[in-house]
Protein backbone atom coordinates (compact mmCIF):
# COMPACT_ATOMS: atom_id res chain seq x y z
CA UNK A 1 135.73 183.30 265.14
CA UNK A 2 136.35 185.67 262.34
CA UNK A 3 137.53 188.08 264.73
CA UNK A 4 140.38 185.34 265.49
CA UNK A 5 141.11 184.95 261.89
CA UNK A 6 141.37 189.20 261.44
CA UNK A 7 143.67 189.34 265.19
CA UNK A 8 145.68 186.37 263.54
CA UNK A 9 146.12 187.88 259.94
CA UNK A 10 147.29 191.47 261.30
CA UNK A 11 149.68 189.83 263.73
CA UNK A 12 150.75 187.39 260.61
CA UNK A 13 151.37 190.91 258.93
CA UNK A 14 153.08 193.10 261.26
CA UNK A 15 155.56 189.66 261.97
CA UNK A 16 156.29 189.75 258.18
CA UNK A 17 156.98 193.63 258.04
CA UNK A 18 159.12 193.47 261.18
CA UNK A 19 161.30 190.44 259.59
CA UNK A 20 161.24 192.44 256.34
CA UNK A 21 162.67 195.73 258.04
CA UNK A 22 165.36 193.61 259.79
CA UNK A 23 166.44 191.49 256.64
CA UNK A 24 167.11 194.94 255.13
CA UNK A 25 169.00 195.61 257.75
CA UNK A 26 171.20 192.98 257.86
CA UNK A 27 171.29 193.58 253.81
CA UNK A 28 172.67 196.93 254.55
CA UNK A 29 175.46 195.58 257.37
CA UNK A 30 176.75 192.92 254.94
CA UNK A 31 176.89 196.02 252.23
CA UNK A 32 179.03 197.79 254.61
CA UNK A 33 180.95 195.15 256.07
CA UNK A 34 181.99 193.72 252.33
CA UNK A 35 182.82 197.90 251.53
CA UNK A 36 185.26 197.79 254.52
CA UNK A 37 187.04 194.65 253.75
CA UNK A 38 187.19 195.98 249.91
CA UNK A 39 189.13 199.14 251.13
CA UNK A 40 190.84 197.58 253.93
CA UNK A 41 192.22 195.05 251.58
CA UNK A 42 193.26 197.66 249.02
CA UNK A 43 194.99 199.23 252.24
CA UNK A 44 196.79 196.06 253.11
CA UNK A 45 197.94 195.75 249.23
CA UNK A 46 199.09 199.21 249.16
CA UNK A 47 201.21 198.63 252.08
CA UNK A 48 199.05 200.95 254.47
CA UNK A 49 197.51 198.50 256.41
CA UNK A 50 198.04 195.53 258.34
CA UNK A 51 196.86 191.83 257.52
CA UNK A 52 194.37 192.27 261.40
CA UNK A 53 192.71 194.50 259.48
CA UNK A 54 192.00 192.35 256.78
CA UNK A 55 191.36 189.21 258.77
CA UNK A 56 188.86 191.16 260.79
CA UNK A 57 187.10 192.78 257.94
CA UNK A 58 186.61 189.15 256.29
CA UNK A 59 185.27 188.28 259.87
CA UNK A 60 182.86 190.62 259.86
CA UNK A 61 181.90 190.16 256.15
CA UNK A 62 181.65 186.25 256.98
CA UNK A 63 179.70 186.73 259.87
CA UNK A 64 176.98 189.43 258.10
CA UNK A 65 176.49 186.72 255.27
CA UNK A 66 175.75 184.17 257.71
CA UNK A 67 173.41 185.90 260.01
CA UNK A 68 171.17 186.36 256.71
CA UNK A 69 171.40 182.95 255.55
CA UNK A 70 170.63 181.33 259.30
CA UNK A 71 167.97 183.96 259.97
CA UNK A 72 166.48 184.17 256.38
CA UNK A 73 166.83 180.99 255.12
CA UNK A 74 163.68 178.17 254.96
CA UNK A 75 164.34 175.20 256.98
């Protein structure tokens, strides 16, 4: 029985390091994605870029925000 308990506590760890390594993942791709939309929006104010650009880059940032809150959040 003990031996159940050990199998189950490693596996309980190795689950929490895995979702640990991806939520900083997805920490990193909302990083990026709200750096793009800050320069593609300074682009699009400048007159350098079109308002796609910027419509897509707050696509992307919306989407990275809400793949951490559905994935990371408690029900």
């Amino acid at each position: 029985m003990s031996e159940n308990i050990l199998l189950e506590q490693l596996q309980a760890k190795e689950e929490l390091r895995a979702t640990l390594e991806i939520l900083e993942v997805q920490r990193e791709n909302k990083a990026l994605a709200l750096e793009v939309f800050e320069m593609t929006k300074t682009k699009y104010t400048e007159g350098v870029g079109a308002n796609l650009e910027v419509v897509e880059a707050d696509a992307a940032l919306k989407e990275a925000r809400l793949i951490i809150t559905q994935r990371f959040t408690m029900p």
